[in-house]
Structures are given as structure tokens and as C-alpha cells.
PDB file of N, CA and C in Angstrom:
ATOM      1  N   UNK A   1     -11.246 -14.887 -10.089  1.00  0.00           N
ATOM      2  CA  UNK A   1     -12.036 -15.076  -8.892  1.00  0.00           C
ATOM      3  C   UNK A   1     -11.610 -16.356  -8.179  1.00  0.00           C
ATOM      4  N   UNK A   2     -11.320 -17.528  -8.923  1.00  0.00           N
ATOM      5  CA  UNK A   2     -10.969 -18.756  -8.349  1.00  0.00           C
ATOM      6  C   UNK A   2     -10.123 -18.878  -7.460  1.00  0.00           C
ATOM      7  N   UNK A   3      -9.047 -18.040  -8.279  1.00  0.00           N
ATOM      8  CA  UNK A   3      -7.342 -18.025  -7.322  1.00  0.00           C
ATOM      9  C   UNK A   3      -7.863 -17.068  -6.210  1.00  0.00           C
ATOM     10  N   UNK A   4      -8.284 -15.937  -6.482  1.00  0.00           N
ATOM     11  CA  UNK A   4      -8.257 -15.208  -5.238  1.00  0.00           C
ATOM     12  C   UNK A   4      -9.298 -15.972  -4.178  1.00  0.00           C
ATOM     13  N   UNK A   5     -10.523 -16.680  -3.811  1.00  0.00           N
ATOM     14  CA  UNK A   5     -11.108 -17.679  -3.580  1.00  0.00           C
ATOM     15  C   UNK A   5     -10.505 -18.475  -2.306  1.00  0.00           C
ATOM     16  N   UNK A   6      -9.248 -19.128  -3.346  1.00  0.00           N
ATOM     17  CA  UNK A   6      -8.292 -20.509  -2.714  1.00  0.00           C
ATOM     18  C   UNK A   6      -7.454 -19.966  -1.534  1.00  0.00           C
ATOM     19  N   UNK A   7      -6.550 -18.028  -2.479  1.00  0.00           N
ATOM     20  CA  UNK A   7      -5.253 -17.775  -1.466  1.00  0.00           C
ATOM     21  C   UNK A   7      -6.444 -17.478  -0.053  1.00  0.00           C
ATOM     22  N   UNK A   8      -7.835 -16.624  -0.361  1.00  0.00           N
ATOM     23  CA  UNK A   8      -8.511 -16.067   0.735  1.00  0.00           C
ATOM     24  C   UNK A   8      -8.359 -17.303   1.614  1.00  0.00           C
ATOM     25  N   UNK A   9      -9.193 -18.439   1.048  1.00  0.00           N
ATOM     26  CA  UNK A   9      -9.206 -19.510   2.261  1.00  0.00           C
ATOM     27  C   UNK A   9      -8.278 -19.898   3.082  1.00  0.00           C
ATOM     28  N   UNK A  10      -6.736 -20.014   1.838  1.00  0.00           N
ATOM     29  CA  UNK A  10      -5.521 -20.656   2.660  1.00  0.00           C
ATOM     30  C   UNK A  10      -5.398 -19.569   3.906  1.00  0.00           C
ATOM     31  N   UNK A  11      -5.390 -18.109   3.587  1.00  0.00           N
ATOM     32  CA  UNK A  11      -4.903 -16.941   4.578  1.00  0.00           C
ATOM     33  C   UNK A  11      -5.811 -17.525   5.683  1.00  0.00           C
ATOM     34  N   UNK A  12      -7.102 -17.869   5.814  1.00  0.00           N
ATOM     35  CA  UNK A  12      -7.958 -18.031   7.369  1.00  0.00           C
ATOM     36  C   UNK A  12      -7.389 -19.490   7.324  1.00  0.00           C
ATOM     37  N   UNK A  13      -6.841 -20.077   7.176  1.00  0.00           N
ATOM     38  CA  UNK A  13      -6.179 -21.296   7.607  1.00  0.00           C
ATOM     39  C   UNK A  13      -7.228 -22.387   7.389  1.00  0.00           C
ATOM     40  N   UNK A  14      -8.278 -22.263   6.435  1.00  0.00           N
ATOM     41  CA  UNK A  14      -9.692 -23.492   6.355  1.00  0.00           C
ATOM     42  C   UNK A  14      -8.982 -24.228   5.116  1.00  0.00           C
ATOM     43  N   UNK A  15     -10.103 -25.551   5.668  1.00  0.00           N
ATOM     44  CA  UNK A  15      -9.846 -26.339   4.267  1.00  0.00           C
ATOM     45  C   UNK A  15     -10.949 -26.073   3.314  1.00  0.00           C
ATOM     46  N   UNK A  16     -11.353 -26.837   2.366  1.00  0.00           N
ATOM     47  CA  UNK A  16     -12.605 -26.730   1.239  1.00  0.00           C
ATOM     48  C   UNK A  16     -13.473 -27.160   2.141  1.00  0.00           C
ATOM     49  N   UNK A  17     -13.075 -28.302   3.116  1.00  0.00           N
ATOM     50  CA  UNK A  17     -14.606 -28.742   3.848  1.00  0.00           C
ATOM     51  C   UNK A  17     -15.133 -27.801   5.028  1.00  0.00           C
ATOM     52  N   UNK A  18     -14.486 -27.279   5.076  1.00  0.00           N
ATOM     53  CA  UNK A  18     -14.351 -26.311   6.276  1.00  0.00           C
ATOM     54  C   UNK A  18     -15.296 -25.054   5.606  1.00  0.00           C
ATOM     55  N   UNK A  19     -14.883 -25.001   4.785  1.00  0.00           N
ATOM     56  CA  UNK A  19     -15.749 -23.461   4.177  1.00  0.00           C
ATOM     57  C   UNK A  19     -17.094 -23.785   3.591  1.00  0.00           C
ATOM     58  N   UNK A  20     -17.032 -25.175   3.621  1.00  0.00           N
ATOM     59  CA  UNK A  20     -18.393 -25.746   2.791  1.00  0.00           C
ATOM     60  C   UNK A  20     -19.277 -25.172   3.703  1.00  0.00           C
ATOM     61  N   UNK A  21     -18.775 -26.500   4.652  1.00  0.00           N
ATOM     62  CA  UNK A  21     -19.595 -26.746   5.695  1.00  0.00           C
ATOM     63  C   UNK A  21     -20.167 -25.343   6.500  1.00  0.00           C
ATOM     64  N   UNK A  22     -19.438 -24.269   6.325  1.00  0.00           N
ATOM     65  CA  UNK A  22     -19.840 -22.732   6.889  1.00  0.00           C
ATOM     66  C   UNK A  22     -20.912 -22.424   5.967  1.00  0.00           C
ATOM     67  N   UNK A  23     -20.791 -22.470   4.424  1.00  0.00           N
ATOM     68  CA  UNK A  23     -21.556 -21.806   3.487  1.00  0.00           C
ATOM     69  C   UNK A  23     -22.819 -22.695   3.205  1.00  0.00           C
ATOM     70  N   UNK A  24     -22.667 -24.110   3.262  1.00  0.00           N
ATOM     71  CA  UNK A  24     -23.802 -24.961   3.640  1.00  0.00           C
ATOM     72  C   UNK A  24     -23.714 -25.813   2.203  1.00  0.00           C
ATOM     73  N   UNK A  25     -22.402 -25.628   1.756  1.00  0.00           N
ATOM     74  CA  UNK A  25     -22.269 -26.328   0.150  1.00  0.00           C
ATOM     75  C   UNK A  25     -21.518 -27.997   0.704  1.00  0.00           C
ATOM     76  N   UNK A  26     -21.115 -28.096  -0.617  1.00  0.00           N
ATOM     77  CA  UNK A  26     -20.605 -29.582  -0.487  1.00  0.00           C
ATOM     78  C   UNK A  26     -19.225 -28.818  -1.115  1.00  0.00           C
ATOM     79  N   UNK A  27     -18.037 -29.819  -0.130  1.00  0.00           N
ATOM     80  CA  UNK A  27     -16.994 -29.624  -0.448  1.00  0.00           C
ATOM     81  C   UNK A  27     -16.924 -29.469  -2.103  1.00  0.00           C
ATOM     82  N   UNK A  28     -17.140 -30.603  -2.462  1.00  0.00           N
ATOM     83  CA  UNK A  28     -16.780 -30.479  -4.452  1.00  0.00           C
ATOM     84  C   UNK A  28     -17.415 -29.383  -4.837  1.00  0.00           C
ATOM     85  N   UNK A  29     -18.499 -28.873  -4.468  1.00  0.00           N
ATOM     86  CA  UNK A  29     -18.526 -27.398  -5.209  1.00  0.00           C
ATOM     87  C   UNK A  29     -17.395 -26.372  -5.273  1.00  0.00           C
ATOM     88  N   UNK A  30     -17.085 -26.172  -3.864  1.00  0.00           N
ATOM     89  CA  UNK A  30     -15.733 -25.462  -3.234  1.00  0.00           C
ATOM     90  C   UNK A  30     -14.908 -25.515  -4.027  1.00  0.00           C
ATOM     91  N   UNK A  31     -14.478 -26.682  -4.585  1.00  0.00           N
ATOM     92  CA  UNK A  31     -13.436 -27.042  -5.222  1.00  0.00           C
ATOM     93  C   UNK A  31     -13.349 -26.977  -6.881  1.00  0.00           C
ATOM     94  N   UNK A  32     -14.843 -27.394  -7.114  1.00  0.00           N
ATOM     95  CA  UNK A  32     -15.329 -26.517  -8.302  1.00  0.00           C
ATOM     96  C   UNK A  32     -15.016 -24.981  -9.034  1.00  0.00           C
ATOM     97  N   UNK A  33     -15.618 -24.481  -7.572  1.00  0.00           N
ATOM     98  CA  UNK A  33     -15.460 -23.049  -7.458  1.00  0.00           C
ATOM     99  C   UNK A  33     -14.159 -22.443  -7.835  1.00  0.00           C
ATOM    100  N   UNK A  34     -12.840 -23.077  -6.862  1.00  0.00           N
ATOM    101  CA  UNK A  34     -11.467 -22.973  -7.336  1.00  0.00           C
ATOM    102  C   UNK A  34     -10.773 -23.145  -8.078  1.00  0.00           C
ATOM    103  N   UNK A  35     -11.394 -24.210  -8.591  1.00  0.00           N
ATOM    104  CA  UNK A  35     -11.105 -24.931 -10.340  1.00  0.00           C
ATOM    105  C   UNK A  35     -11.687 -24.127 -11.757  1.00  0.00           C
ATOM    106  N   UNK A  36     -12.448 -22.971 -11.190  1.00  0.00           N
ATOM    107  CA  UNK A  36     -13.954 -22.098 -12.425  1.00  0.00           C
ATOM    108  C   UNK A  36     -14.379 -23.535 -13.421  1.00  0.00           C
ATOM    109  N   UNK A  37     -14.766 -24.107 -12.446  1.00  0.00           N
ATOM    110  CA  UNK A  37     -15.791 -25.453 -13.216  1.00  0.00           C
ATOM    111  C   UNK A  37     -17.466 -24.862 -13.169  1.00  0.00           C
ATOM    112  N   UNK A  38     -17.124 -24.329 -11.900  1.00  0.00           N
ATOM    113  CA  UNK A  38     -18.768 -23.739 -11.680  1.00  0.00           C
ATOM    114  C   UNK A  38     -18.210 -21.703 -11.470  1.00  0.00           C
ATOM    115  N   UNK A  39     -19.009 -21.321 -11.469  1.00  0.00           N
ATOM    116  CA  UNK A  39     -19.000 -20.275 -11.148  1.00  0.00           C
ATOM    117  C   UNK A  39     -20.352 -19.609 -10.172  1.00  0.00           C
ATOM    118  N   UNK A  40     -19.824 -18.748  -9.253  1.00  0.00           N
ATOM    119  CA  UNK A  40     -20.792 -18.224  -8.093  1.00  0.00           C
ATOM    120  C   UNK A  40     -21.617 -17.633  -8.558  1.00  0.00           C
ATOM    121  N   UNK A  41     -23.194 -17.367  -7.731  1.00  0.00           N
ATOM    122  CA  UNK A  41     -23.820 -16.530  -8.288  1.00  0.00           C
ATOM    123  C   UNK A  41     -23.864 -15.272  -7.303  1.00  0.00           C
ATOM    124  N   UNK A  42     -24.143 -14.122  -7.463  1.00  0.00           N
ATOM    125  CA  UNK A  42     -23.917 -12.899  -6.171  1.00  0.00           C
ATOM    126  C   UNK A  42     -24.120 -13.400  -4.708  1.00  0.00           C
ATOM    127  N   UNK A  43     -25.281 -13.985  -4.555  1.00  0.00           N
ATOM    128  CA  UNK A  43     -25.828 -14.356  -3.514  1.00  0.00           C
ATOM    129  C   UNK A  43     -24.311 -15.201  -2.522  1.00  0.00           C
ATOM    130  N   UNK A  44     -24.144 -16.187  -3.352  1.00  0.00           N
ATOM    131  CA  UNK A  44     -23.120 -17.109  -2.657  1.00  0.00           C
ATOM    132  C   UNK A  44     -21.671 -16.139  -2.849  1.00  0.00           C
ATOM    133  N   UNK A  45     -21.244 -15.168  -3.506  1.00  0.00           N
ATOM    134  CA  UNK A  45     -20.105 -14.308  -3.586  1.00  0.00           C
ATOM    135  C   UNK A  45     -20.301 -13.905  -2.203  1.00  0.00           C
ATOM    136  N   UNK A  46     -21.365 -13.347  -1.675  1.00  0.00           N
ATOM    137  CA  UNK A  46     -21.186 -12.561  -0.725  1.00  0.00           C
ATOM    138  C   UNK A  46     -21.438 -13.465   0.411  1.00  0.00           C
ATOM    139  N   UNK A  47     -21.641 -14.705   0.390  1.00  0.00           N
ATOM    140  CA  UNK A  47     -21.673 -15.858   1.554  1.00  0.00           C
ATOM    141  C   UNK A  47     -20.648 -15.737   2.046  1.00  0.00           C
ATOM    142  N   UNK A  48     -19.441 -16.175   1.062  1.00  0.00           N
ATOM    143  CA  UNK A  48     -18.398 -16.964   0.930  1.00  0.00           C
ATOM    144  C   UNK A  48     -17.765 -15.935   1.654  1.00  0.00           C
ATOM    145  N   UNK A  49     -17.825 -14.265   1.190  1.00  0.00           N
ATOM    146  CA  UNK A  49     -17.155 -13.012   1.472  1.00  0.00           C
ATOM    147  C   UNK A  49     -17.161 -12.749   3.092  1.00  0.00           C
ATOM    148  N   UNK A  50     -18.289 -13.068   3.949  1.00  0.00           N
ATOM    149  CA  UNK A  50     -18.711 -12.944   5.140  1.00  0.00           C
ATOM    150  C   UNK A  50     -17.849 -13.817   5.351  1.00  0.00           C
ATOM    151  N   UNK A  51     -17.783 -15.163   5.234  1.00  0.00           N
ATOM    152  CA  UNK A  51     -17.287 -16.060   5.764  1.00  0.00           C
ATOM    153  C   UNK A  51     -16.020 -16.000   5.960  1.00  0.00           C
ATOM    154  N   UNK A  52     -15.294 -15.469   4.855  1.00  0.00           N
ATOM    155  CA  UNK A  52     -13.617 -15.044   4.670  1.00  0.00           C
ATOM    156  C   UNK A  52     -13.464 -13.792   5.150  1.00  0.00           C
ATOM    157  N   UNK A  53     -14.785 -13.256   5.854  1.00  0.00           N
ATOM    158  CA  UNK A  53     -13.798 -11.916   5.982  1.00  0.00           C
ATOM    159  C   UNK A  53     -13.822 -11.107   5.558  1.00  0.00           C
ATOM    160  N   UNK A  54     -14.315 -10.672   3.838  1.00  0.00           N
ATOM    161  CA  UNK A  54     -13.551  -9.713   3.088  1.00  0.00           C
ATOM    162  C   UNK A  54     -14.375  -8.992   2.834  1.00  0.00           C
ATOM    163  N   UNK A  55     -14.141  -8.090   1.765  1.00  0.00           N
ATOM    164  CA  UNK A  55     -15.368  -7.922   0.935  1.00  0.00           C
ATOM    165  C   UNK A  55     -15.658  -8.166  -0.756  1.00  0.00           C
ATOM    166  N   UNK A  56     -16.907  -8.491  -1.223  1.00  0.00           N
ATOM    167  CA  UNK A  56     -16.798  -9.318  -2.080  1.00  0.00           C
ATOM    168  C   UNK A  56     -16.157  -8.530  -3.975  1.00  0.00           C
ATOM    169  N   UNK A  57     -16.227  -7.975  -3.851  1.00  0.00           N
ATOM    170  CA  UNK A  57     -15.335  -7.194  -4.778  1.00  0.00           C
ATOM    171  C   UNK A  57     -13.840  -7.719  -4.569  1.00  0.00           C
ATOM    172  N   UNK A  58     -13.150  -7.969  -2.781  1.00  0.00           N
ATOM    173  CA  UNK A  58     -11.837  -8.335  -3.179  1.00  0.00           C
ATOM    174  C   UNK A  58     -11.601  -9.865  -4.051  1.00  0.00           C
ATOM    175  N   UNK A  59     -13.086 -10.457  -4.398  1.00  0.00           N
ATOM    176  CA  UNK A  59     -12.566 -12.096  -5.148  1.00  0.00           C
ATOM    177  C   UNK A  59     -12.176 -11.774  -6.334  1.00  0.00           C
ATOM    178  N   UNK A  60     -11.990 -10.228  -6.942  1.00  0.00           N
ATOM    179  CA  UNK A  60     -12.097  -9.840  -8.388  1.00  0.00           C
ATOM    180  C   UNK A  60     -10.897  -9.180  -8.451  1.00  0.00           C
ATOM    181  N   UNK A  61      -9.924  -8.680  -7.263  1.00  0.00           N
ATOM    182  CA  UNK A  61      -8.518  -8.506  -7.542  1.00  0.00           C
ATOM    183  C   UNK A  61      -7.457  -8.935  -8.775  1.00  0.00           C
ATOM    184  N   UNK A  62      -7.018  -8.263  -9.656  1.00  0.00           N
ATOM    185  CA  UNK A  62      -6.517  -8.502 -10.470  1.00  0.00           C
ATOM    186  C   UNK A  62      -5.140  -7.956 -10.837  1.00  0.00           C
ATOM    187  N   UNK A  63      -4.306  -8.411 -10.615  1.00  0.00           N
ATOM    188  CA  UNK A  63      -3.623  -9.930 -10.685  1.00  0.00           C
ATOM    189  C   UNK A  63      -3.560 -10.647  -9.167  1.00  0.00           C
ATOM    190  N   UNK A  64      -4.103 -11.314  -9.048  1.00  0.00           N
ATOM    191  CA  UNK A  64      -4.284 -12.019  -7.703  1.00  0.00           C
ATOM    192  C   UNK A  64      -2.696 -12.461  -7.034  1.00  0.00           C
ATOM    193  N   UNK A  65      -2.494 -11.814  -5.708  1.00  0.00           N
ATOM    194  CA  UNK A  65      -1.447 -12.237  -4.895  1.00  0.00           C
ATOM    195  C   UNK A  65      -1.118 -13.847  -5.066  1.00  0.00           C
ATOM    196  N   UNK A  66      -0.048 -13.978  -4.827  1.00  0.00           N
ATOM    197  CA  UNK A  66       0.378 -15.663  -4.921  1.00  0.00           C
ATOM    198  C   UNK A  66      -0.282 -16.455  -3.983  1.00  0.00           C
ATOM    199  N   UNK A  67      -0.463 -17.651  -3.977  1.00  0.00           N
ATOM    200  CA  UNK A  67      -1.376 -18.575  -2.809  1.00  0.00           C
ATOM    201  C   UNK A  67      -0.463 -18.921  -2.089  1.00  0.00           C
ATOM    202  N   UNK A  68      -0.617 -18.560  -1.057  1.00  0.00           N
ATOM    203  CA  UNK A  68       0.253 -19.197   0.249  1.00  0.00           C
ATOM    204  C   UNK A  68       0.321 -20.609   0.091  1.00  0.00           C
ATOM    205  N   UNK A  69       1.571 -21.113   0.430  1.00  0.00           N
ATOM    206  CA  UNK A  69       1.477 -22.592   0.892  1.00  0.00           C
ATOM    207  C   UNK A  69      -0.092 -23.254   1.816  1.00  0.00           C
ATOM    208  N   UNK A  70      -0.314 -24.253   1.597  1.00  0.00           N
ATOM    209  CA  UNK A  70      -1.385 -24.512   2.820  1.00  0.00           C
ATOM    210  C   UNK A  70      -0.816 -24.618   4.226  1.00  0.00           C
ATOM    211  N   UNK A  71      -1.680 -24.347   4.869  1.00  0.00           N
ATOM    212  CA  UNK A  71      -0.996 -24.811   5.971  1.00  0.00           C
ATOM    213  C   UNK A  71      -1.488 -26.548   6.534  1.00  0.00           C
ATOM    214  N   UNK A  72      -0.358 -26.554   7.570  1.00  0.00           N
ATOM    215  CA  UNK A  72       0.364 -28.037   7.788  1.00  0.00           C
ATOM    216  C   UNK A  72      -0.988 -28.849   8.268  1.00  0.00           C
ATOM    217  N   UNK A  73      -0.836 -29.666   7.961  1.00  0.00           N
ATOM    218  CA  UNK A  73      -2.067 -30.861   7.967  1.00  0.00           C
ATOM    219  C   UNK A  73      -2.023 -31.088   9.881  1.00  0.00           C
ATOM    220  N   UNK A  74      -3.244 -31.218  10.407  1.00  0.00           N
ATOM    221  CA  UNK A  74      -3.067 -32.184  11.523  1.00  0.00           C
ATOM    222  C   UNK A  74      -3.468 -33.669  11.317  1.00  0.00           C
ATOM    223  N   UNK A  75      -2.390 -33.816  12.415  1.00  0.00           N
ATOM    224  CA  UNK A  75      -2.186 -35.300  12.705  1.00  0.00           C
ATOM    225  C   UNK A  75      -3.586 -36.129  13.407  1.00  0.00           C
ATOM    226  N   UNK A  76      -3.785 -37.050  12.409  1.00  0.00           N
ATOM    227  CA  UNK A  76      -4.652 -37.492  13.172  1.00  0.00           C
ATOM    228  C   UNK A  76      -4.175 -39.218  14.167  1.00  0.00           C
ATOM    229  N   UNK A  77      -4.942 -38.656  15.700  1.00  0.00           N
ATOM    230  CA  UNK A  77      -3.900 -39.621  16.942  1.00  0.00           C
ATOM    231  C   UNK A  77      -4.447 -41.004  16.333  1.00  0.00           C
ATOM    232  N   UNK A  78      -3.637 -42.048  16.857  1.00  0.00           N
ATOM    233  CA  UNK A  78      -4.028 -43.575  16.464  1.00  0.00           C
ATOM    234  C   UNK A  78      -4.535 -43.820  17.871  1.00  0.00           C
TER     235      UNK A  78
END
């Protein structure tokens, strides 16, 4: 569930704070989440699922596609 989780997010181009902040968590959970430090309960599976898009059965894909590179950081102006 973790990996598939991370590649979902990288594919919509979000960061961890980015998806928090949609689902109403704190980044370190997010990251939790990706790490299986914590694990989801249905309720937040299907948050997260709306939020990405999918549906929540696809976080259970097995063997999970490779994780895309992230994509490229922006620059922040001086």
C-alpha cells in the first residue's frame, strides 16, 4: 500500500505537504504512511483515493509499478 501511495502521489505531481494539506493530515503522517510506520484506516484510504484520483482498491496493487522519479523542485525567487 505504501509504495503504491508514494508512485500515486509522484504521478499527480504533489508533494507529502501538498496531499496533507488536501486530506487535512500533517505532512509526517503522509510520510509515515509511505514509510508503513502508520497504517490507514478505510475512512482515510478512501480520502486519500478521492484526492489521487483513483480508486481505493488500486493502493493494494500487487506488485506495485516502479515510482517515478519526483518531479523537479521549484525554484524558490530571492
Amino acid at each position: 500500500m505504501a509504495q503504491n501511495l508514494r508512485r500515486m502521489r509522484h504521478i499527480k505531481g504533489m508533494s507529502q505537504e501538498e496531499l496533507a494539506a488536501h486530506a487535512g493530515l500533517y505532512r509526517t503522517y503522509v510520510g509515515h504512511l509511505e514509510r508503513e510506520v502508520h497504517s490507514p484506516t478505510v475512512d482515510m484510504l478512501e480520502k486519500l483515493a478521492e484526492i489521487l484520483d483513483v480508486a481505493p482498491t488500486d493502493f493494494f496493487i500487487d506488485p506495485p509499478p516502479p515510482i517515478p522519479p519526483p518531479p523537479p523542485r521549484k525554484r524558490k525567487r530571492a
